[in-house]
C-alpha atoms as a PDB file:
ATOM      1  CA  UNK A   1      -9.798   8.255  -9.715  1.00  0.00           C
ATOM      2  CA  UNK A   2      -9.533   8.394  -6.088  1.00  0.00           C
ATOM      3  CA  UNK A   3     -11.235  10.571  -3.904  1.00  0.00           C
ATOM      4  CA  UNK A   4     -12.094  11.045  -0.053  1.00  0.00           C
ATOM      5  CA  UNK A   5     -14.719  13.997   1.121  1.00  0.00           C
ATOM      6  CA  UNK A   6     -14.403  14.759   4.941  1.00  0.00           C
ATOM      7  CA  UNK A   7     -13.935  11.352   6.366  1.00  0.00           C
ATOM      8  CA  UNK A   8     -14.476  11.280   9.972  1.00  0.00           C
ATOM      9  CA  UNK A   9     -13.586   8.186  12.221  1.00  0.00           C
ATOM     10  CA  UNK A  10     -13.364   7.568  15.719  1.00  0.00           C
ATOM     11  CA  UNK A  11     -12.643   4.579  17.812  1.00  0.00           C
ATOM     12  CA  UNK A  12     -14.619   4.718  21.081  1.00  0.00           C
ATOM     13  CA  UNK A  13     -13.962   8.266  22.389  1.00  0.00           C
ATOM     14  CA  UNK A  14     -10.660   8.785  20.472  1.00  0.00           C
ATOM     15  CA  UNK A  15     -11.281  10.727  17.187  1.00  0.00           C
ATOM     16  CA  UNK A  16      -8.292   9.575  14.958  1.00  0.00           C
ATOM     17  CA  UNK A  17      -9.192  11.180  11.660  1.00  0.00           C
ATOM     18  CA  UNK A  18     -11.847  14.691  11.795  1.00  0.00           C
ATOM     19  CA  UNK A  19     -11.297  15.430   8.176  1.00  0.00           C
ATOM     20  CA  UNK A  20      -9.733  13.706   5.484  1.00  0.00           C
ATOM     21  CA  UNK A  21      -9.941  14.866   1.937  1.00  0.00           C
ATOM     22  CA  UNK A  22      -8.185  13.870  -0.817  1.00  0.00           C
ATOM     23  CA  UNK A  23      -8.156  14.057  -4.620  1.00  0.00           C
ATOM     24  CA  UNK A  24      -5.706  11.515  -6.345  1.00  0.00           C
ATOM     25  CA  UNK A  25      -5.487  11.147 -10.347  1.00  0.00           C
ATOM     26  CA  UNK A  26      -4.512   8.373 -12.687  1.00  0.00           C
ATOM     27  CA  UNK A  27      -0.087   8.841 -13.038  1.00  0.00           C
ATOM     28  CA  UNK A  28      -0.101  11.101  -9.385  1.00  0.00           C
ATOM     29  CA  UNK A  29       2.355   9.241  -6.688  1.00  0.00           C
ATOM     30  CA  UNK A  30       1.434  10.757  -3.671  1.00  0.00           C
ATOM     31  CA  UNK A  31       2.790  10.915  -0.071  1.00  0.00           C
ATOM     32  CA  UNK A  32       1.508  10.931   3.256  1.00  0.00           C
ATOM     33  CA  UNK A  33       3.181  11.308   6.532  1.00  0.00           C
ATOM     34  CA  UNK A  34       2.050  11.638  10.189  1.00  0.00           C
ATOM     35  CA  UNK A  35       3.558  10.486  13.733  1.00  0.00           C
ATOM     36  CA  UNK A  36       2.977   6.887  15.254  1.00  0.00           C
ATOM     37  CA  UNK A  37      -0.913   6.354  15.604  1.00  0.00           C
ATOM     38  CA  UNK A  38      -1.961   9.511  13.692  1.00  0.00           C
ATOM     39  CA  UNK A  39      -4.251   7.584  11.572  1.00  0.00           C
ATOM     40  CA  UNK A  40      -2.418   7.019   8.433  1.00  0.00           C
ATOM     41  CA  UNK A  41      -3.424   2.895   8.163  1.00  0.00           C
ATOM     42  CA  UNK A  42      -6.822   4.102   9.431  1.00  0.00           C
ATOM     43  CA  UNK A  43      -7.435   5.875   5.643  1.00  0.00           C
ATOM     44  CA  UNK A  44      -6.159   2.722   3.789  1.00  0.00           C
ATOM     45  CA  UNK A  45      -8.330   0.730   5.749  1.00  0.00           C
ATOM     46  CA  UNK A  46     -10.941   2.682   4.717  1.00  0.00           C
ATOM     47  CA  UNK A  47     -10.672   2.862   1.123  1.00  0.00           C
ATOM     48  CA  UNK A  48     -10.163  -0.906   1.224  1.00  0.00           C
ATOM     49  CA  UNK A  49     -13.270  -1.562   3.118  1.00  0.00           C
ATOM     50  CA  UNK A  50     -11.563  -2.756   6.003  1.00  0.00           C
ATOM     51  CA  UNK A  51     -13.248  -0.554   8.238  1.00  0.00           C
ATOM     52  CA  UNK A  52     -16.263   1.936   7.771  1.00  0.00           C
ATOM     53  CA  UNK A  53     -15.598   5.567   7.983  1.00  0.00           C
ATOM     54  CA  UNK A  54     -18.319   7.415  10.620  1.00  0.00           C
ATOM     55  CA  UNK A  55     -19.240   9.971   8.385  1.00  0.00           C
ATOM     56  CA  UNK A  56     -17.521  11.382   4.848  1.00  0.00           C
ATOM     57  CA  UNK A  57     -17.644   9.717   1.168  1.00  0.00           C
ATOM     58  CA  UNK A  58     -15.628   8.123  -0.530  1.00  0.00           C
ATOM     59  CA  UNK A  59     -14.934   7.885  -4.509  1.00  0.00           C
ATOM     60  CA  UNK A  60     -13.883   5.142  -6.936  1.00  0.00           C
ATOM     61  CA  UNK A  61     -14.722   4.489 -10.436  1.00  0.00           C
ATOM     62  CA  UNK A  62     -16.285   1.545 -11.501  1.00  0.00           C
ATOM     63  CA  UNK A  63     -13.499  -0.249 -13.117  1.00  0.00           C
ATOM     64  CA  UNK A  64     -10.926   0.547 -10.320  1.00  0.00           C
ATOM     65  CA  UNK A  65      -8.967  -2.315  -8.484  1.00  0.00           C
ATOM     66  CA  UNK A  66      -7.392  -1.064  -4.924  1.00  0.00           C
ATOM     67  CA  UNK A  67      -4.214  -3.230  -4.320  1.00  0.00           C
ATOM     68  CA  UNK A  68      -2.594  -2.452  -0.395  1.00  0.00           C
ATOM     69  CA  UNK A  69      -0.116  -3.155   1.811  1.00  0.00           C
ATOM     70  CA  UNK A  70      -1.251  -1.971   5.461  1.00  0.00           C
ATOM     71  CA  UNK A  71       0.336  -2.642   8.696  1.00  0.00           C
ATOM     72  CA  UNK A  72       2.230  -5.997   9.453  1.00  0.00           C
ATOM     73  CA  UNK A  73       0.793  -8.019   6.724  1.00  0.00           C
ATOM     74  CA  UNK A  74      -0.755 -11.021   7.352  1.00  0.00           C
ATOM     75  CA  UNK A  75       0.076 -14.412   5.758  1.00  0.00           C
ATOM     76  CA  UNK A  76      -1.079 -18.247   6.223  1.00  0.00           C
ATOM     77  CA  UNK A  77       2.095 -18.314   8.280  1.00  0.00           C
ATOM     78  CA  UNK A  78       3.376 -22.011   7.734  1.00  0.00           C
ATOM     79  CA  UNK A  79       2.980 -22.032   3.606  1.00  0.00           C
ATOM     80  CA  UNK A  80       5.468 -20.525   0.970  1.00  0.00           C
ATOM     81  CA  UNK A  81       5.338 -17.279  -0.371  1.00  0.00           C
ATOM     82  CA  UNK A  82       4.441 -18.495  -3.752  1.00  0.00           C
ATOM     83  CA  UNK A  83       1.699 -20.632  -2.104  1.00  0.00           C
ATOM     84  CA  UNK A  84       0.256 -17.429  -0.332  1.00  0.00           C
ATOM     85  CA  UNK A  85       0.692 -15.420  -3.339  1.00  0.00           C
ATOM     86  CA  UNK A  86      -1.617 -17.605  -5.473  1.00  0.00           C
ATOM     87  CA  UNK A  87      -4.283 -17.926  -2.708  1.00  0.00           C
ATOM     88  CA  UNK A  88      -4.596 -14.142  -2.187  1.00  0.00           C
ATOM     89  CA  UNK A  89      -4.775 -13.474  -5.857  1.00  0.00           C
ATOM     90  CA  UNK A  90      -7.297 -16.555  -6.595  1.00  0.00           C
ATOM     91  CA  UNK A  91      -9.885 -15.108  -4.160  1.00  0.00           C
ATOM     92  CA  UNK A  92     -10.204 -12.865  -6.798  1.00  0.00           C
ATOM     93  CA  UNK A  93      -9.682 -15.107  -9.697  1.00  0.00           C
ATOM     94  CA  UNK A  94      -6.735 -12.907 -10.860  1.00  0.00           C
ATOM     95  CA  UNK A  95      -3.644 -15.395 -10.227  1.00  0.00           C
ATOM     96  CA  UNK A  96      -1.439 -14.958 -12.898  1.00  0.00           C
ATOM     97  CA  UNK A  97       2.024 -17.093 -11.789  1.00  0.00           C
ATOM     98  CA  UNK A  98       3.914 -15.835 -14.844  1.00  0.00           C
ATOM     99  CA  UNK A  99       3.442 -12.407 -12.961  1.00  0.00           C
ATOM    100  CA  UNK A 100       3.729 -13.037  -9.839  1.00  0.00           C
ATOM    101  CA  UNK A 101       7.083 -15.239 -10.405  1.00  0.00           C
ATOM    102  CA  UNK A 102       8.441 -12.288 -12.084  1.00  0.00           C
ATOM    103  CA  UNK A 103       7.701 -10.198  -9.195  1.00  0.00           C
ATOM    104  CA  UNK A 104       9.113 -12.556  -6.748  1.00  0.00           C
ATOM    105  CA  UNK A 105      12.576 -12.921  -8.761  1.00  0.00           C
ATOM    106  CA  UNK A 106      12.594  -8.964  -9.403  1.00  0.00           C
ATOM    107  CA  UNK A 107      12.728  -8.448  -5.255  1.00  0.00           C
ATOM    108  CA  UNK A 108      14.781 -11.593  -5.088  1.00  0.00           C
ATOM    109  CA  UNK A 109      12.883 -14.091  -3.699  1.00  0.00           C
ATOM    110  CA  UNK A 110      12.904 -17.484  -4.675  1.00  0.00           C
ATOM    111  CA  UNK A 111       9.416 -18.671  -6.358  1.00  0.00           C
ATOM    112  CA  UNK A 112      10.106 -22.069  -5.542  1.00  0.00           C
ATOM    113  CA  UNK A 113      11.314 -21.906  -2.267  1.00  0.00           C
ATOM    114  CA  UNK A 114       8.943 -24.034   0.006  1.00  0.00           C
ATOM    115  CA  UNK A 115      10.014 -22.430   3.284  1.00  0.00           C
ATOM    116  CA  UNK A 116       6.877 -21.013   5.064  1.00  0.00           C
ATOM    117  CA  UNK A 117       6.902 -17.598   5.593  1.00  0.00           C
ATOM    118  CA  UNK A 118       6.516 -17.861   9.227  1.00  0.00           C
ATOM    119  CA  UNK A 119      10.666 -18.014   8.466  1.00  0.00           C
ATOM    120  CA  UNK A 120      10.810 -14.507   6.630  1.00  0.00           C
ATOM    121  CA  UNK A 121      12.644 -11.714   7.762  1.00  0.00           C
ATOM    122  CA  UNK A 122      10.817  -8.700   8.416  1.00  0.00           C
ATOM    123  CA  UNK A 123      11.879  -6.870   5.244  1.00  0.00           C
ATOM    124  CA  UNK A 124      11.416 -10.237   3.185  1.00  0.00           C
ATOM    125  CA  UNK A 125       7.526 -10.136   4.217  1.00  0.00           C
ATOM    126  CA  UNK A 126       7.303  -6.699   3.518  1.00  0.00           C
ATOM    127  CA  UNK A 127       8.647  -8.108  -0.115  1.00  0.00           C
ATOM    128  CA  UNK A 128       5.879 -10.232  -0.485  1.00  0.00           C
ATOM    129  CA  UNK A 129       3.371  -7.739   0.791  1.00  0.00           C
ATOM    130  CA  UNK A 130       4.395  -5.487  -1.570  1.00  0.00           C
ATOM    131  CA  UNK A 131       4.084  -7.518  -4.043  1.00  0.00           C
ATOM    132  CA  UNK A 132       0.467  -8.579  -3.148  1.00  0.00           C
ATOM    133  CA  UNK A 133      -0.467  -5.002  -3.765  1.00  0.00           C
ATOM    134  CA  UNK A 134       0.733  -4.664  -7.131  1.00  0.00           C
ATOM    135  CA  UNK A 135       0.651  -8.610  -8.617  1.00  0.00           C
ATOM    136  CA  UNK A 136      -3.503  -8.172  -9.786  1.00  0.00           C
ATOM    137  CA  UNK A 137      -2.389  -5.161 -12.370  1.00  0.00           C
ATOM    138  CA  UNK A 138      -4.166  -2.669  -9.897  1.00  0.00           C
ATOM    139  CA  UNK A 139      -4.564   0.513 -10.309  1.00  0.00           C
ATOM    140  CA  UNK A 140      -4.774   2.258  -7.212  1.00  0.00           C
ATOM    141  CA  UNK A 141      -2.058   1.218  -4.787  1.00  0.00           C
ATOM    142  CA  UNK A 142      -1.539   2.054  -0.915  1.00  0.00           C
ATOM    143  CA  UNK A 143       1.650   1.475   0.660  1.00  0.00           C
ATOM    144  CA  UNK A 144       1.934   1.402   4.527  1.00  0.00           C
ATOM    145  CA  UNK A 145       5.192   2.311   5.522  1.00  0.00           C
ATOM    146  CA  UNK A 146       6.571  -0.581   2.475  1.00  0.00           C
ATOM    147  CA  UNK A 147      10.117  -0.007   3.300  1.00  0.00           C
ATOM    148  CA  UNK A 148      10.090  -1.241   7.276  1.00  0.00           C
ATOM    149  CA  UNK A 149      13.138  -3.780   7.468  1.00  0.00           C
ATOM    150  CA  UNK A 150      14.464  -3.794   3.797  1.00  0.00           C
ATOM    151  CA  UNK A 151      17.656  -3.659   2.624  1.00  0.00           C
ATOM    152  CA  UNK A 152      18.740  -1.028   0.735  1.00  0.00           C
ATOM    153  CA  UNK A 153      19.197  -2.681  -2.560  1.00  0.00           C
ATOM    154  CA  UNK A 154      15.606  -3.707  -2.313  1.00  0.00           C
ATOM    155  CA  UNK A 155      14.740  -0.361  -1.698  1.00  0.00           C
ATOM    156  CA  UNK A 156      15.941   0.777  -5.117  1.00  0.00           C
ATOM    157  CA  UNK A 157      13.929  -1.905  -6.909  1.00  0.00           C
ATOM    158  CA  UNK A 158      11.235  -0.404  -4.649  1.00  0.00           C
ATOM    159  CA  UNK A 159      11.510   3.111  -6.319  1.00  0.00           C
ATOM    160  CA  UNK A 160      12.183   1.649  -9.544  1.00  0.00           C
ATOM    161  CA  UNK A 161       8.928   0.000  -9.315  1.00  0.00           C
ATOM    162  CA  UNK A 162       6.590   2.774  -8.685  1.00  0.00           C
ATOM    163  CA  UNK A 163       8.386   4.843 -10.926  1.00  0.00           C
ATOM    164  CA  UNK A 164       7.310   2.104 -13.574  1.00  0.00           C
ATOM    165  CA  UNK A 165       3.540   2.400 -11.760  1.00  0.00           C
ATOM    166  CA  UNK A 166       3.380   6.541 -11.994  1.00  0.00           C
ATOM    167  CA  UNK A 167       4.668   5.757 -15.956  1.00  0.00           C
ATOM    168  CA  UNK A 168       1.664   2.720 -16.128  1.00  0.00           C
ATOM    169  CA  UNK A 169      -1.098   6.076 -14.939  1.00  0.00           C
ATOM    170  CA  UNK A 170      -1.590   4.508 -11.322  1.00  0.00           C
ATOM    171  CA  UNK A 171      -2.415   6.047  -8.902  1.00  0.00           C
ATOM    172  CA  UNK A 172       0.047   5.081  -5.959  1.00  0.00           C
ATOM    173  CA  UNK A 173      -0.067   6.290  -2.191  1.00  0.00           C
ATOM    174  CA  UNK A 174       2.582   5.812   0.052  1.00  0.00           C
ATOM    175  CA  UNK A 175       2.152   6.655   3.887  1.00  0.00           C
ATOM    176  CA  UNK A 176       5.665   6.620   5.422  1.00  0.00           C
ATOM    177  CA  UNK A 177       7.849   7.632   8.243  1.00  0.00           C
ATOM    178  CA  UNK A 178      11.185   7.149   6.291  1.00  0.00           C
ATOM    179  CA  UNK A 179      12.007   9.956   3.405  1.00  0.00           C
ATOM    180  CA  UNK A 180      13.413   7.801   0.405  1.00  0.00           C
ATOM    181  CA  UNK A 181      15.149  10.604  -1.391  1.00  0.00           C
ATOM    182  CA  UNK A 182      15.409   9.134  -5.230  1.00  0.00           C
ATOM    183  CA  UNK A 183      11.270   9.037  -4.867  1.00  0.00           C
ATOM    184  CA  UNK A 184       9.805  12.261  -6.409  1.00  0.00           C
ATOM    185  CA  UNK A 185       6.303  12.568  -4.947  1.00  0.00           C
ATOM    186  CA  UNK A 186       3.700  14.792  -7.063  1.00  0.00           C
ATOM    187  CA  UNK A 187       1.916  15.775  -3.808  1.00  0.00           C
ATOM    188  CA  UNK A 188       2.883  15.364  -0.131  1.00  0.00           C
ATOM    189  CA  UNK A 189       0.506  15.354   2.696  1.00  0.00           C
ATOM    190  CA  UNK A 190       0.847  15.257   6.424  1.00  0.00           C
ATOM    191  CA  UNK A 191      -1.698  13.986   8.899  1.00  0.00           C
ATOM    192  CA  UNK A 192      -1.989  15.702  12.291  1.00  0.00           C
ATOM    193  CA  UNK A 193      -4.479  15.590  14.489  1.00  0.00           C
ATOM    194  CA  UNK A 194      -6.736  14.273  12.407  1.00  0.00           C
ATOM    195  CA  UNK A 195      -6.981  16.796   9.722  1.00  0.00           C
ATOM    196  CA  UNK A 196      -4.718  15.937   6.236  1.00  0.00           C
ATOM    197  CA  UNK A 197      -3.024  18.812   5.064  1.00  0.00           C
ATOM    198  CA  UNK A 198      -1.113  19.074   1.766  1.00  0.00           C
ATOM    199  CA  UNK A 199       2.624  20.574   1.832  1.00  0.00           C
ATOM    200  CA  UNK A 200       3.795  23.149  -0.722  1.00  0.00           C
ATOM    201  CA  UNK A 201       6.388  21.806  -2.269  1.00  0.00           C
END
């Protein structure tokens, strides 16, 4: 289980978030959605421990694994995707290449292909940053905005996969501008002005 109590953060004298709570459950795929800068990476940075929140608490069990996709990810720019793939999961000793192979061919990317990523198309890297979030069998997933620059094909494997996810009892967050209409969401929030509110749906 997920869950944030009144997280407050604030980058010099800009307060981005004033309270942020949130309750997410094992099987819930849940939404968030805010204007440019509203603070919406700010969360999954976080609950990642990317950055430190100035006050609030925040809530994982012991066996959880956080898998995320934030922002532009970032890559060792002149190897493959494979090759950054198997780093990324090896500082965790969790590479498993029959897995992430499968993952790769599923979005339609070559696992063999040596061209550095540096190469990739926007919506190709957002492939393999997807894919980074999901390839360690984690079970709490955040997605920042993980359909920027793909095509729409892709984005039906996209909802096929965290259909599969919700059905696997993961807990999956997506923060997005775009609406992707064959996506059910069990909860929808929106983030304004620092304070996340859930919609009635």
């Amino acid at each position: 289980m997920l869950e944030l109590k009144q997280i407050k953060k604030s980058f010099g004298q800009k307060l981005v978030l004033k309270s942020v709570s949130l309750t997410a459950k094992p099987g819930e795929l849940i939404h968030i959605s805010g204007i440019n800068g509203s603070g919406k990476s700010t969360i999954f940075k976080i609950i990642t421990g990317l950055l430190k929140a100035d006050s609030g608490e925040i809530k994982l069990d012991e066996n959880d694994i956080v898998g995320a996709l934030i922002e532009n990810p970032n890559f060792l720019e002149y190897e493959s995707a494979m090759s950054n793939l198997h780093f990324l999961a090896n500082l965790n000793k969790r590479f498993n290449e029959k897995e992430v192979r499968a993952l790769l061919q599923y979005f339609m990317l070559d696992p063999d292909d040596p061209e550095p990523i540096v190469k990739y198309s926007v919506g190709m890297r957002q492939k393999v940053g997807i894919i980074q979030a999901v390839m360690e069998n984690q079970n709490i997933i955040l997605l920042d905005e993980p359909t920027r620059g793909i095509d729409q094909e892709s984005v039906g494997l996209f909802v096929a996969m965290l259909k599969k996810l919700k059905k696997q009892n993961k807990i999956v967050v997506v923060a997005s501008h775009d609406q992707i209409n064959e996506l059910k969401y069990d909860r929808q929030f929106v983030l304004q002005r620092g304070i996340l509110q859930e919609k009635q749906l």
